[in-house]
Every structure is written in C-alpha cells, then in structure tokens.
Protein backbone atom coordinates (compact mmCIF):
# COMPACT_ATOMS: atom_id res chain seq x y z
CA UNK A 1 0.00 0.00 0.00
CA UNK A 2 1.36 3.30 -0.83
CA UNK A 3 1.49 6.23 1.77
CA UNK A 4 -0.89 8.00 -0.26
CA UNK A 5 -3.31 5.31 0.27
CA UNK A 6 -2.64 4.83 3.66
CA UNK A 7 -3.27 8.54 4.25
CA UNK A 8 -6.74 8.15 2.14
CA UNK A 9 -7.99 5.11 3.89
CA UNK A 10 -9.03 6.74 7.43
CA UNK A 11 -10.67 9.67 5.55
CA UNK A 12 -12.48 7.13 3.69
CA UNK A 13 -13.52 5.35 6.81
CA UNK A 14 -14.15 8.63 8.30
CA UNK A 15 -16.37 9.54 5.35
CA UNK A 16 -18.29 6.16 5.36
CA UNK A 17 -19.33 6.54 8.99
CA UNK A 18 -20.45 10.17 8.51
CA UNK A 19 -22.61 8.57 6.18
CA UNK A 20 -23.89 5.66 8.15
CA UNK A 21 -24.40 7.88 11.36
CA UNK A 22 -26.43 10.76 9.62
CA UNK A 23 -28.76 7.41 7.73
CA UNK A 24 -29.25 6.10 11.07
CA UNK A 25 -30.70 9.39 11.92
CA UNK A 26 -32.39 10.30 8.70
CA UNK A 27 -33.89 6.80 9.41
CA UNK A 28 -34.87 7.56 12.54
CA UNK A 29 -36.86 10.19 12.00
CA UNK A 30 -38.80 8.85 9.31
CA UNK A 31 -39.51 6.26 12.21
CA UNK A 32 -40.64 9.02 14.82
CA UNK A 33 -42.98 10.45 11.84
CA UNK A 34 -44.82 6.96 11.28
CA UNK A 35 -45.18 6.32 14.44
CA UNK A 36 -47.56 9.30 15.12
CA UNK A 37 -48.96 8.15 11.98
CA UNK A 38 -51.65 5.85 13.88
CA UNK A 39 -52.82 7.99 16.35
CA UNK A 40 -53.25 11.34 13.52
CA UNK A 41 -55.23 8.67 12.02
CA UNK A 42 -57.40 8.35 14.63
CA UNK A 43 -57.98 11.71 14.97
CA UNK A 44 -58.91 12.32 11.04
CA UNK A 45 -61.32 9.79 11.12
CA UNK A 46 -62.97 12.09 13.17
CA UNK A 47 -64.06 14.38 10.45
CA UNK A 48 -63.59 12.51 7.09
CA UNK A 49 -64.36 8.89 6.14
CA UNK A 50 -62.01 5.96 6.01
CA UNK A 51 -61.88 6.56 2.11
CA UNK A 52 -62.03 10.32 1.63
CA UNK A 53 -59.09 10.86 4.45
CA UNK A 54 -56.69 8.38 2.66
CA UNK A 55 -57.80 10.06 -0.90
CA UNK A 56 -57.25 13.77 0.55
CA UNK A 57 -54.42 12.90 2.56
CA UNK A 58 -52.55 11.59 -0.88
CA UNK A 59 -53.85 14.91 -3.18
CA UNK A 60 -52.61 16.89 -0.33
CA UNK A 61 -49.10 15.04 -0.01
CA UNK A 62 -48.87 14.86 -4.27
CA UNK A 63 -49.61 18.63 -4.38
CA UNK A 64 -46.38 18.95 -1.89
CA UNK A 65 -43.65 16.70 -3.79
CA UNK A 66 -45.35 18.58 -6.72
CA UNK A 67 -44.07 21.85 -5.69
CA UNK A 68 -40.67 20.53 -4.48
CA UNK A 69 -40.01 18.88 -7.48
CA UNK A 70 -41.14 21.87 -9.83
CA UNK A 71 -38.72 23.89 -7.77
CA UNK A 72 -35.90 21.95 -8.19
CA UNK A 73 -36.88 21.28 -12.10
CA UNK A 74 -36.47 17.92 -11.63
CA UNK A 75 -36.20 15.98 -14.67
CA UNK A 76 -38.53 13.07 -15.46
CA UNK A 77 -37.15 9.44 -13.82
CA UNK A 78 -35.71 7.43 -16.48
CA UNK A 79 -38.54 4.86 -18.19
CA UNK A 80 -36.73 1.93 -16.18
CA UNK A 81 -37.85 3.37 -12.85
CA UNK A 82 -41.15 3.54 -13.49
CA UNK A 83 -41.93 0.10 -12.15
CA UNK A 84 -40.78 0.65 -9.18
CA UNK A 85 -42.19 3.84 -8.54
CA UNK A 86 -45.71 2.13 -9.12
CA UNK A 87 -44.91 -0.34 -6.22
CA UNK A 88 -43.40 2.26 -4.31
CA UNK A 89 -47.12 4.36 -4.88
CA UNK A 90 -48.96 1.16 -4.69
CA UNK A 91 -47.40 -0.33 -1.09
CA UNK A 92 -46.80 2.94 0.30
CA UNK A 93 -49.02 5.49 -0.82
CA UNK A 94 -51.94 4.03 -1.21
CA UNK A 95 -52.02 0.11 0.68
CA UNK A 96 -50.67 0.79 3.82
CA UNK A 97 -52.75 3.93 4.63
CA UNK A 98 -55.76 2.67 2.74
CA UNK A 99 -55.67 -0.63 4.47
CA UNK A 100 -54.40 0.54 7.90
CA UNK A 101 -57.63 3.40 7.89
CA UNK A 102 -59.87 0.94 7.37
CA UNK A 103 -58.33 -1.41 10.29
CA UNK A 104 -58.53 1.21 12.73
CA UNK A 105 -62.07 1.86 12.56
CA UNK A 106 -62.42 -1.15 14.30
CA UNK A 107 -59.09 -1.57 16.03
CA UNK A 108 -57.11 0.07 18.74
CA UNK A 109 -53.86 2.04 17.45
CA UNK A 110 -52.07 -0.87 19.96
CA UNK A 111 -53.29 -3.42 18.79
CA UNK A 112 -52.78 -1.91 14.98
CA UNK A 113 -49.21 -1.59 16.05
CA UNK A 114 -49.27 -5.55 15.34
CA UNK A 115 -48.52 -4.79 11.85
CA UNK A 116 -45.27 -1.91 12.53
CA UNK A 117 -43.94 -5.07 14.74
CA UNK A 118 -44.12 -7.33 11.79
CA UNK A 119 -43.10 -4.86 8.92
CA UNK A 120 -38.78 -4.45 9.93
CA UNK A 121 -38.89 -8.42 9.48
CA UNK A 122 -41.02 -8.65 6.23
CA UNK A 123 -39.24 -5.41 5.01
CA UNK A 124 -36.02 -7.37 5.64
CA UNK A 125 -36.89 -10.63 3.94
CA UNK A 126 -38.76 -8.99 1.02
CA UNK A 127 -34.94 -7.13 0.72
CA UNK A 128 -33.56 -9.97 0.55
CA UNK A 129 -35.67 -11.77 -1.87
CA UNK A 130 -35.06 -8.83 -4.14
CA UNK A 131 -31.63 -7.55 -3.61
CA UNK A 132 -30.06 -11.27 -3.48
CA UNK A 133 -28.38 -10.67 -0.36
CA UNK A 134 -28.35 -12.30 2.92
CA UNK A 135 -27.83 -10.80 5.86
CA UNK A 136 -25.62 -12.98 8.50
CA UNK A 137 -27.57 -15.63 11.06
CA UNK A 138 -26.77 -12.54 14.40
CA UNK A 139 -28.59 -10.38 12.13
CA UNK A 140 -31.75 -12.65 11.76
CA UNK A 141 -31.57 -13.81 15.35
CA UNK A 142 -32.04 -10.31 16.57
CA UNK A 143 -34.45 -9.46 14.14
CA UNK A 144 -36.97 -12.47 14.43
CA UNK A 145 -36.31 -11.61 18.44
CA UNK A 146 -37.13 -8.24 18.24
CA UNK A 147 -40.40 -8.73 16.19
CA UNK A 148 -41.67 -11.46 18.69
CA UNK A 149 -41.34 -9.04 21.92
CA UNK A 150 -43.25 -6.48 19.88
CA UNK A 151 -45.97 -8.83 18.73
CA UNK A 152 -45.97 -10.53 22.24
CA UNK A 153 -46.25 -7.13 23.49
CA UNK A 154 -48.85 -5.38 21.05
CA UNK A 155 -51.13 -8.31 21.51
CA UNK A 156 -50.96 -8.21 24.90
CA UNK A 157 -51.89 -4.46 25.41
CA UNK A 158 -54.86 -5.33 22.79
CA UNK A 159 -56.13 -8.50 25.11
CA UNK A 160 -54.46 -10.73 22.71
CA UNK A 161 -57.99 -10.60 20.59
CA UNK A 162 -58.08 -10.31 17.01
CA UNK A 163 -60.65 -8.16 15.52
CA UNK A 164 -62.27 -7.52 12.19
CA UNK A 165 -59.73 -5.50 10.45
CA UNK A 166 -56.65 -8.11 10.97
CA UNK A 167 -56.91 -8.83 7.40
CA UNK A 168 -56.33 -5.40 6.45
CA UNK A 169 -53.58 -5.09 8.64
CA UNK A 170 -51.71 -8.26 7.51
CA UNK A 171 -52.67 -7.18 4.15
CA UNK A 172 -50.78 -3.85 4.48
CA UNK A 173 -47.86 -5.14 6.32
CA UNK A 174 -47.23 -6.97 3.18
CA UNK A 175 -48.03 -4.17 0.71
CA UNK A 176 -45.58 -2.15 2.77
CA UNK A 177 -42.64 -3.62 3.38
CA UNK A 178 -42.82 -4.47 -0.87
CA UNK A 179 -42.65 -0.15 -1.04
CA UNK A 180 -40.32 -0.28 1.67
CA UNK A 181 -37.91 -2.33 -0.10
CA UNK A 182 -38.53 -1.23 -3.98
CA UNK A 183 -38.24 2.39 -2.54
CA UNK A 184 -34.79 1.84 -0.62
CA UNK A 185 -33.45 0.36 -3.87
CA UNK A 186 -34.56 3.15 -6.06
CA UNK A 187 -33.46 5.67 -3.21
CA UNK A 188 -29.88 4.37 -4.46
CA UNK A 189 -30.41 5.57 -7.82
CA UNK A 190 -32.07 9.01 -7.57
CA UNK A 191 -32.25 11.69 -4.38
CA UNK A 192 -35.11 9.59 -1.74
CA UNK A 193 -37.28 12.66 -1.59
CA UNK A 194 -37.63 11.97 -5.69
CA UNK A 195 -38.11 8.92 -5.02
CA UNK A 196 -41.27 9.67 -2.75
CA UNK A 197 -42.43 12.86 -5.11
CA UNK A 198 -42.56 11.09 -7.85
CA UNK A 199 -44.81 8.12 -6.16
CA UNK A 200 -47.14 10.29 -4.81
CA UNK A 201 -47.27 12.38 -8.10
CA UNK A 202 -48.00 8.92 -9.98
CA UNK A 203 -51.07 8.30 -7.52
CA UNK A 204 -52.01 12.39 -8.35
CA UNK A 205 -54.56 12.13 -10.80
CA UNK A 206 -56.09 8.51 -9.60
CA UNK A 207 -56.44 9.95 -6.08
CA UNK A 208 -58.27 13.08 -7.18
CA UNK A 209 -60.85 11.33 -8.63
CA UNK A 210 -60.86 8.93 -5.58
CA UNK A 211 -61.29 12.15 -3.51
CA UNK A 212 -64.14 13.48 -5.19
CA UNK A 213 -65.62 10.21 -4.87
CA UNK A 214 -65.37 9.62 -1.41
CA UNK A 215 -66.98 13.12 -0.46
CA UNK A 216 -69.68 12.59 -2.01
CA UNK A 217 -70.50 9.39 -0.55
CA UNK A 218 -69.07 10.09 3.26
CA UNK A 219 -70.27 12.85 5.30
CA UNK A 220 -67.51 15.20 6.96
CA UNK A 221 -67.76 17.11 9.98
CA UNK A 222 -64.73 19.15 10.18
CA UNK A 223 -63.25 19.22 13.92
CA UNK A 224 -59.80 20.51 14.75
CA UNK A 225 -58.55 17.19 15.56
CA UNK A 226 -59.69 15.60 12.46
CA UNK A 227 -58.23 18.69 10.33
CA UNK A 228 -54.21 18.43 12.48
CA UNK A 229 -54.82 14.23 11.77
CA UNK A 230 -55.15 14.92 8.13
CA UNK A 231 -52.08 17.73 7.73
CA UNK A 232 -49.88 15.07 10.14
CA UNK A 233 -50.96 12.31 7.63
CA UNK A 234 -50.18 14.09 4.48
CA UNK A 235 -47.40 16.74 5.31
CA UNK A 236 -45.63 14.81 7.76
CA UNK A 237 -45.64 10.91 7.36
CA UNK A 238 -46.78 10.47 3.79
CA UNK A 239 -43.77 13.24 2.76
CA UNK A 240 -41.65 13.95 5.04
CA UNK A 241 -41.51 10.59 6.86
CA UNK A 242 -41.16 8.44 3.37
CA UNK A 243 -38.49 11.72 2.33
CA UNK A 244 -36.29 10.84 5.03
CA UNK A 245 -37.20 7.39 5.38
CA UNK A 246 -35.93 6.60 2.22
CA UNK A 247 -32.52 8.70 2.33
CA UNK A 248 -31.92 6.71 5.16
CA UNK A 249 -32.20 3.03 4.02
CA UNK A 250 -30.15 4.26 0.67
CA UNK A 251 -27.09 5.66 3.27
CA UNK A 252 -27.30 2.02 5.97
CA UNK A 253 -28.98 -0.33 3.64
CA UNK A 254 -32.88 -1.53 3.58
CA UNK A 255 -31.88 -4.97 6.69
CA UNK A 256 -30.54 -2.38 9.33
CA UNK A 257 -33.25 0.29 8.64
CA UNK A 258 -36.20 -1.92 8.66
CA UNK A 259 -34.76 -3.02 12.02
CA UNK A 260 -34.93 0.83 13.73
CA UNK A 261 -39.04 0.26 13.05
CA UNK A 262 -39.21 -2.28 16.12
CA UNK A 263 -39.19 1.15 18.14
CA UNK A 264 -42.01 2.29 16.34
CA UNK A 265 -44.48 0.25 17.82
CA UNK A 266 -43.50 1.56 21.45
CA UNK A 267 -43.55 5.41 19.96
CA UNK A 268 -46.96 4.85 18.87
CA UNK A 269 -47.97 3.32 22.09
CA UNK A 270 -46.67 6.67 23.57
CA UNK A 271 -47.85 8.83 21.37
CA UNK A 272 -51.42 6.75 21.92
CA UNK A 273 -51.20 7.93 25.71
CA UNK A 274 -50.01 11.22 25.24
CA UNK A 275 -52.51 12.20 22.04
CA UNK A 276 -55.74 9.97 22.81
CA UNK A 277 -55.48 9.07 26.70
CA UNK A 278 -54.79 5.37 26.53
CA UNK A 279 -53.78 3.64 29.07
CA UNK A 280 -49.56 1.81 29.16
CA UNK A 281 -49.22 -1.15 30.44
CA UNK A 282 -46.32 -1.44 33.13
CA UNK A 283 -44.88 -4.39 30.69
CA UNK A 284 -43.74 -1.12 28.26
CA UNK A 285 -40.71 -0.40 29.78
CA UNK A 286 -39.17 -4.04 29.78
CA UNK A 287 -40.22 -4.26 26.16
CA UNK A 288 -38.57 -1.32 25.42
CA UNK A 289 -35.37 -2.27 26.60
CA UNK A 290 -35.77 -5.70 25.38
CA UNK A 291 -36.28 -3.79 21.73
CA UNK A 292 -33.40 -1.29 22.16
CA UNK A 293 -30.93 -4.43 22.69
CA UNK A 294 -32.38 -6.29 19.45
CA UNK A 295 -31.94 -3.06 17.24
CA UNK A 296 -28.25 -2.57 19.25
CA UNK A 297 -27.58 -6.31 17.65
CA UNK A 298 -29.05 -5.63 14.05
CA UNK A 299 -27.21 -2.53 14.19
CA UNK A 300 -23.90 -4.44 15.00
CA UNK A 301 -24.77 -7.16 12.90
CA UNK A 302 -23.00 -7.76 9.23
CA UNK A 303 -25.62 -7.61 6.43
C-alpha cells in the first residue's frame, strides 16, 4: 500500500461513517414520523371517512412533492424506474394507509401496532428476496427476536384478541414492506425525496378522482382534531416521513433500517397515551429495553 493510500484510507472510513451515522438518523426520523402516523389517524377519522381521508391525505401530499419537485426542475425518472415507482405508490401510498384506515375503525392504534412489529422483518426478507443478499444468522436472530417481543407485546396491550380489520392489517404489512424495499433500492439511484415525489405524483390524478368520490358518498364534519390528523398524515408521514425514510435506508442499507421500526411500535404506544389518553401497560418499559438491545444487535450485525 502506498502512503498515499494509507493517508486516504481513514478519511475514507471517516467519510463512510459520517454517512452511516447521519442514515441512522435520517432513518430515525422517518420512524418518529410513522409512528404518530396511527394515532393522527385516529384523529382524522374524526371528520372525514375511512376513504375520503386516505384520498385527501394523498392529493394533499402529491400537491407537496409537486411543488418541491417543480422547484428543483427535476427531470422526469428514467422509463426503467417507473416500475418501481408504481410499487413504491402502490405499497406505500396508497395500501398501507388505505388498508391501515380501514383497520382502525375497528381496532385500537395498539393493537394496529401488530402490523409496525411485523413490517422491519417482512421489510427485511422482502430485501432480501429482491436484492439477493443475505444478511448474516446474528442479524436474523435479533431481528426475528425483536419482532416477537413487539408482537408478544402489542397483543398483549390489545387483550391478545383479534378483531375484524386483521386482514387489512396483515394485508398492508405486506403491501408495505414491498414499497419499503422497492423504494430503498430506487433511493440508491435518484435523491429519496424523488423517489417519494414522484410516487405520490404517480397516484395524483387517480387519487383526485378517488377524492371526489369519497366526499360525495361520506359525510364530513370538520373538527380541529380531524383537520391536524389529516395535515400530520399528508405533510408529515406520507412526505416527510417516506423523504427521510428513504434517504436513510439508501445511506445504511434496507436490513438495518427496517430493524430501527421495532421502536415504532413503542412510539406509537406513547404517542397513543399522550394524544388519545390510553392507558400503558407497566410491561412497556421491559419491552422497550428488550427492543433497544435487538436493534443494538441488528445494528452491530454484518448484512
């Protein structure tokens, strides 16, 4: 190795964990954003319909990456990406919040949290089906740990009861973690916010119609709860969440970001006593811990 080299490789090193520390964080956030996702939910439902708040809450978030992306003149994604885009819009955009709002008319936001407990293993196994790789046996461990304590502990603060709208739920944990993964791939190919402007663009002119639709057929009574659920919904997890959601899973890879989600379920939880008055059970705080060890491990872990 030359001493040029040798003086290159720590700022290389340096550089690389610059990188990994601010997608950890970028990550993070998106995390924090989705987890308030449930409960903002919750609240729209109190004004708008299962169907017109998903439909608005899409126009509204498409009329945002709209302006950003008009702004920045960017160009139109290259004909290959369009695919994935589509699955991004379908899993993301439209299935998860289409089929989550629908669960939570009849579930509790805890015991909805079922599905954010699932979705870091599916997201991880749906990357790997895709991507080709395979993330070492450490990594797995503390993954397929991490989602049982959350699903022990979700079902437990629901009564351990399934209701009507587990279908929906299952269904968009699956839809999901199929956006979660095409996005994070595509997020290594373009800027992620692109990536999410040009998904929710995509869904633009479908959802419009779907809006008008929908508010003719469901009645809204405009409280302001229901109008701070639906600005949270669109402004803040369908954009800015997925914006730096995706940035973050392009900078530490889709395995290790899908794992930072096994917090989410807890943040929700929190968020579900803080926003609607539910009651935590004293079990939260071992959970937590036992969930801050598994993401320590996947964190740790080679993928």
């Amino acid at each position: 190795m030359t001493a040029q080299n040798s003086a290159t490789l720590p700022n290389t090193i340096a550089v690389t964990q610059r990188d990994t520390g601010r997608g950890t964080l970028l990550a993070g956030l998106g995390v924090v954003a989705f987890s308030l996702t449930f409960p903002s939910t919750v609240w729209g439902l109190e004004s708008f319909g299962p169907w017109s708040l998903v439909a608005v809450r899409s126009v509204l978030a498409a009329l945002i990456a709209g302006a950003f992306l008009l702004a920045g003149r960017v160009p139109l994604p290259e004909r290959r990406h369009w695919a994935g885009l589509a699955v991004v819009a379908g899993g993301v955009v439209v299935g998860f919040p289409l089929l989550t709002t629908l669960a939570l008319q009849t579930s509790t936001t805890s015991h909805a949290a079922v599905v954010v407990g699932l979705l870091p293993l599916t997201t991880a196994t749906f990357a790997a089906i895709r991507t080709g790789r395979r993330p070492s046996r450490t990594f797995w461990f503390a993954a397929v740990a991490g989602a049982v304590v959350v699903l022990v502990f979700t079902l437990q603060q629901s009564g351990g009861a399934l209701s009507t709208g587990d279908l929906y739920l299952f269904g968009a944990l699956v839809v999901c973690a199929a956006g979660y993964t095409e996005g994070g791939r595509l997020a290594r190919l373009m800027p992620g916010w692109q990536v999410v402007g040009w998904a929710l663009v995509l869904c633009l002119p479908l959802m419009v119609v779907g809006a008008a639709v929908a508010l003719a057929h469901e009645p809204v009574h405009l409280t302001a709860h229901g109008v701070v659920g639906l600005v949270w919904v669109a402004a803040g997890s369908t954009f800015f969440g997925l914006y730096v959601w995706y940035r973050g899973m392009a900078a530490i890879g889709i395995p290790r970001a899908s794992q930072l989600q096994l917090a989410q379920p807890l943040l929700t939880l929190f968020w579900s006593v803080t926003v609607l008055g539910e009651e935590l059970s004293p079990a939260a705080p071992v959970a937590a811990g036992a969930v801050l060890v598994c993401i320590a491990v996947t964190q740790r872990a080679k993928s």
